[in-house]
N, C-alpha and C. Protein backbone atom coordinates (compact mmCIF):
# COMPACT_ATOMS: atom_id res chain seq x y z
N UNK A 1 0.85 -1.18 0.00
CA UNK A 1 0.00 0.00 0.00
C UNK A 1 0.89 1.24 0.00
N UNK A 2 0.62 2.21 -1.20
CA UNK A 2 1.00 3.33 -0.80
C UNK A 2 0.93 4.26 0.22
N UNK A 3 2.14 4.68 1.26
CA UNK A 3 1.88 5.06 2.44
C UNK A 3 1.46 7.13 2.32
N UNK A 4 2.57 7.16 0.88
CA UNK A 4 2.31 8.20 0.81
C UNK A 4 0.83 8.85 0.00
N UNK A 5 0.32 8.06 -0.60
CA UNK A 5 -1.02 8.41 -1.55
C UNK A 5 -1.94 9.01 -0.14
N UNK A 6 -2.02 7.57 0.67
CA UNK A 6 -3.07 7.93 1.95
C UNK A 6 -2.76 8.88 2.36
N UNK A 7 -1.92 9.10 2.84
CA UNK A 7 -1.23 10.56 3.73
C UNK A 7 -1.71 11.51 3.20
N UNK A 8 -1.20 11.55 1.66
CA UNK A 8 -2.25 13.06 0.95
C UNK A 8 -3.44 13.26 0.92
N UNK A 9 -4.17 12.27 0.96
CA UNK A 9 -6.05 11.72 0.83
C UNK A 9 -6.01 12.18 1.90
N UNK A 10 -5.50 12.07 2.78
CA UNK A 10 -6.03 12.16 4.46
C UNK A 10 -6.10 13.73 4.85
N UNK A 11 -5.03 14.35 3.94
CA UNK A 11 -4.92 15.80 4.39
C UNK A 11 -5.75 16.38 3.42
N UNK A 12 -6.07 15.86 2.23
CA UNK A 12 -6.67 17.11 1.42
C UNK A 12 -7.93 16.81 2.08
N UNK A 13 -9.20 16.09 2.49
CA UNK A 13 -9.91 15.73 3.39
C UNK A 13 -9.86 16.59 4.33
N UNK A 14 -8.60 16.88 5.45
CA UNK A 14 -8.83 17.68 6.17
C UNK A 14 -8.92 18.80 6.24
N UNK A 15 -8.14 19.48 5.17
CA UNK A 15 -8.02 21.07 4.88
C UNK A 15 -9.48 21.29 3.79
N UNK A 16 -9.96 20.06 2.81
CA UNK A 16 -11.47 20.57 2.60
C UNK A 16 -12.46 20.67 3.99
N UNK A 17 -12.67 20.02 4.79
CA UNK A 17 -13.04 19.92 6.13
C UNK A 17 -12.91 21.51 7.12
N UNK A 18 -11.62 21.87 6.72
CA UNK A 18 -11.24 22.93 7.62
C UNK A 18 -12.06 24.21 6.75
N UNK A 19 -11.47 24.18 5.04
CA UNK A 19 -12.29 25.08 4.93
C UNK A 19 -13.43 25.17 4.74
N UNK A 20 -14.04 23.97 4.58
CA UNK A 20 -15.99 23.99 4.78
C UNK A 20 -16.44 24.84 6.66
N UNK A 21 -15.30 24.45 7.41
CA UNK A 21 -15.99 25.57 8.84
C UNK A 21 -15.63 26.68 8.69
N UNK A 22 -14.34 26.88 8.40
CA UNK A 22 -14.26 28.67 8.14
C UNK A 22 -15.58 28.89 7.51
N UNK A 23 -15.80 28.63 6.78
CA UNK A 23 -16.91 29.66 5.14
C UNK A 23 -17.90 29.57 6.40
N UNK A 24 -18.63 28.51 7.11
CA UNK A 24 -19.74 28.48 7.86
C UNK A 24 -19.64 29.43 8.70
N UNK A 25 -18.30 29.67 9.43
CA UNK A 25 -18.22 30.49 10.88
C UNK A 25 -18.23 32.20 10.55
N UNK A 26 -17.72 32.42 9.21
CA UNK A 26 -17.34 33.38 8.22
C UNK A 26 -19.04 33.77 8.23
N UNK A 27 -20.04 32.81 7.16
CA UNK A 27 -21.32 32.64 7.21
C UNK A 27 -21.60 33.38 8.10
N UNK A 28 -21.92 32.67 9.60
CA UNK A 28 -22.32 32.65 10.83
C UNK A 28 -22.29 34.04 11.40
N UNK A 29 -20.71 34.68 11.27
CA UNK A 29 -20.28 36.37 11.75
C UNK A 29 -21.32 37.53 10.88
N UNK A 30 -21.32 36.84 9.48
CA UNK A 30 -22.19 38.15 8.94
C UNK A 30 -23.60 38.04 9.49
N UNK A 31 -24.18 37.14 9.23
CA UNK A 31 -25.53 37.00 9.63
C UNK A 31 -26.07 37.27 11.32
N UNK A 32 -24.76 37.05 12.46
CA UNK A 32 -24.88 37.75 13.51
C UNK A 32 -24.64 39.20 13.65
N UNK A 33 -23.93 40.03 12.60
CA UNK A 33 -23.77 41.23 12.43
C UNK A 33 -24.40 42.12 12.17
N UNK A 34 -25.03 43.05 12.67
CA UNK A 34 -26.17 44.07 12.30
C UNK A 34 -25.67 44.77 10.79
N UNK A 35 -26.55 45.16 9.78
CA UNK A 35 -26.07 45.38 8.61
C UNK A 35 -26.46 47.49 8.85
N UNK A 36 -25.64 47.99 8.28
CA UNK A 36 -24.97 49.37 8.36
C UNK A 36 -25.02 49.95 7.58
N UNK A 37 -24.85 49.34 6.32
CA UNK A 37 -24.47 49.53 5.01
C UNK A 37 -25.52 50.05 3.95
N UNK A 38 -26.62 49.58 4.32
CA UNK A 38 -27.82 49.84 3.52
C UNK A 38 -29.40 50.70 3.92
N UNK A 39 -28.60 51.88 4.70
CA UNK A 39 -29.81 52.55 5.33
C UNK A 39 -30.20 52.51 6.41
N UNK A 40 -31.24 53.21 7.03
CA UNK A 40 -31.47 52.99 8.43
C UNK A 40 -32.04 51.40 8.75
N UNK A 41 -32.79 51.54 9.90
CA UNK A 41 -32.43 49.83 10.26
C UNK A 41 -33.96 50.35 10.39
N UNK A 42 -35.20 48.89 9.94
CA UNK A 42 -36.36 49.08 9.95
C UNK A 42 -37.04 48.60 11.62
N UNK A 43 -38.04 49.64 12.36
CA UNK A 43 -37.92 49.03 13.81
C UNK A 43 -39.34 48.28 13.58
N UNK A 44 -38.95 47.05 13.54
CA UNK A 44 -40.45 46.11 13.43
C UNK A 44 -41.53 45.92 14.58
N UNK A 45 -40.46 45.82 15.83
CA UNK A 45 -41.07 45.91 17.10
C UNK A 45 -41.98 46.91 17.66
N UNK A 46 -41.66 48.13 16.31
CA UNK A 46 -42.59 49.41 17.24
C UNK A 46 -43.98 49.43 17.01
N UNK A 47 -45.07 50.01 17.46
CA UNK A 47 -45.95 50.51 17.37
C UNK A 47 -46.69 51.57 15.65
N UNK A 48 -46.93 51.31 14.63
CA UNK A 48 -47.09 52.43 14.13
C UNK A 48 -48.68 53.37 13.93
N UNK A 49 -48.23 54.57 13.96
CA UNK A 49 -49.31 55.20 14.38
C UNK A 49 -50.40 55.69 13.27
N UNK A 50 -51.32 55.70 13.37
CA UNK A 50 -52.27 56.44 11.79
C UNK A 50 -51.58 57.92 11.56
N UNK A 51 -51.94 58.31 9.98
CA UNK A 51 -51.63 59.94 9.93
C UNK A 51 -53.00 60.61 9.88
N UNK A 52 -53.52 61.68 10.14
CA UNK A 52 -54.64 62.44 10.64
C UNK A 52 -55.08 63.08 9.07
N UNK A 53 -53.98 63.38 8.01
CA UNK A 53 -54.32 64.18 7.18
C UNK A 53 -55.51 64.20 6.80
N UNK A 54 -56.45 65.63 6.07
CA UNK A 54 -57.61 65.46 5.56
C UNK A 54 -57.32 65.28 3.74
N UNK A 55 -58.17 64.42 3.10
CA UNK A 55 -58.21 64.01 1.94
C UNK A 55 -58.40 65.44 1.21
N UNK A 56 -59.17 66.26 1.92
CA UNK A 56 -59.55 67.57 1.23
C UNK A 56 -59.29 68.47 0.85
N UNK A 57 -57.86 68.55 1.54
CA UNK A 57 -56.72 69.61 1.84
C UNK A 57 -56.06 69.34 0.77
N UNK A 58 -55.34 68.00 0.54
CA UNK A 58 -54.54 67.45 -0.74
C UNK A 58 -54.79 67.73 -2.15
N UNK A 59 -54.38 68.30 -2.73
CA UNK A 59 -54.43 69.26 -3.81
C UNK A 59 -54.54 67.82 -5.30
N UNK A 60 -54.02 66.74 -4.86
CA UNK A 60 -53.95 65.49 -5.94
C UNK A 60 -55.16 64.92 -5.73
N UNK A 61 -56.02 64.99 -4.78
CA UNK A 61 -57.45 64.08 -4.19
C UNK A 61 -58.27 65.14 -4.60
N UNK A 62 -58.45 66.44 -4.79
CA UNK A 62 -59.79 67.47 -5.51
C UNK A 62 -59.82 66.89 -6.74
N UNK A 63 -61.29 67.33 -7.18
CA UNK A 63 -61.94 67.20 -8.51
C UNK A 63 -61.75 68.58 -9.22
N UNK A 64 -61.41 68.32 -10.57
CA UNK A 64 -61.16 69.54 -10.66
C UNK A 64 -63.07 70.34 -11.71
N UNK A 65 -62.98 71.54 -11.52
CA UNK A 65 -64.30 71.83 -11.90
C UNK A 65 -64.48 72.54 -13.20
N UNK A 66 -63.44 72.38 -14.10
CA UNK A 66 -62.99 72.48 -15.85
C UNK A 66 -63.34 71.97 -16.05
N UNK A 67 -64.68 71.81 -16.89
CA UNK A 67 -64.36 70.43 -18.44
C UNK A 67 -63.57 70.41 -19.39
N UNK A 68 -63.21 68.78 -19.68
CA UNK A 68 -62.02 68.57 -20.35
C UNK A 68 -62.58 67.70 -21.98
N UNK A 69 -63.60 68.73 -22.18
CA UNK A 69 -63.92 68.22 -23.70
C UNK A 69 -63.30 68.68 -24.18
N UNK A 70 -62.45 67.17 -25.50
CA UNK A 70 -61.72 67.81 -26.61
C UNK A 70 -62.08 67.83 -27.73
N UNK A 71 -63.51 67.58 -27.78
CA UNK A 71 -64.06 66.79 -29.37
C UNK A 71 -64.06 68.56 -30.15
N UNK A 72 -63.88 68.12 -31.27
CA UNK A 72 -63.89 69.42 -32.34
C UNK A 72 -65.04 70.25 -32.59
C-alpha cells in the first residue's frame, strides 16, 4: 500500500473539512452582524401610528371643476 497516496487523501480531506468551517463560521459572523451599510435599520417591534391628514386639503385628491372636452 502506498503510504504516501493515503497521507495526501487524508490531508486534502482535512483542509477541505477545515475550509468547509471557516466559510460556515465566516457565514455565521455576517448573519450575527447588524447590517450598516444599507440605510437605516427598519424598527419592526414598534408601534405604528395612523396619519390624521384630511383628503380635502390634498391638492392630488380634488376634482377639478374644468371640463375637459376635446371633441372638435
Amino acid at each position: 500500500m502506498n503510504r504516501k497516496a493515503t497521507f495526501a487523501k487524508r490531508q486534502r480531506e482535512s483542509d477541505l473539512k477545515d475550509h468547509a468551517r471557516q466559510k460556515i463560521e465566516r457565514k455565521a459572523a455576517r448573519q450575527a452582524s447588524p447590517r450598516t451599510t444599507k440605510g437605516p435599520e427598519i424598527a419592526w417591534d414598534e408601534q405604528t401610528q395612523a396619519t390624521t391628514e384630511d383628503p380635502a386639503n390634498d391638492a392630488a385628491n380634488q376634482v377639478s371643476l374644468v371640463p375637459t372636452d376635446d371633441s372638435p
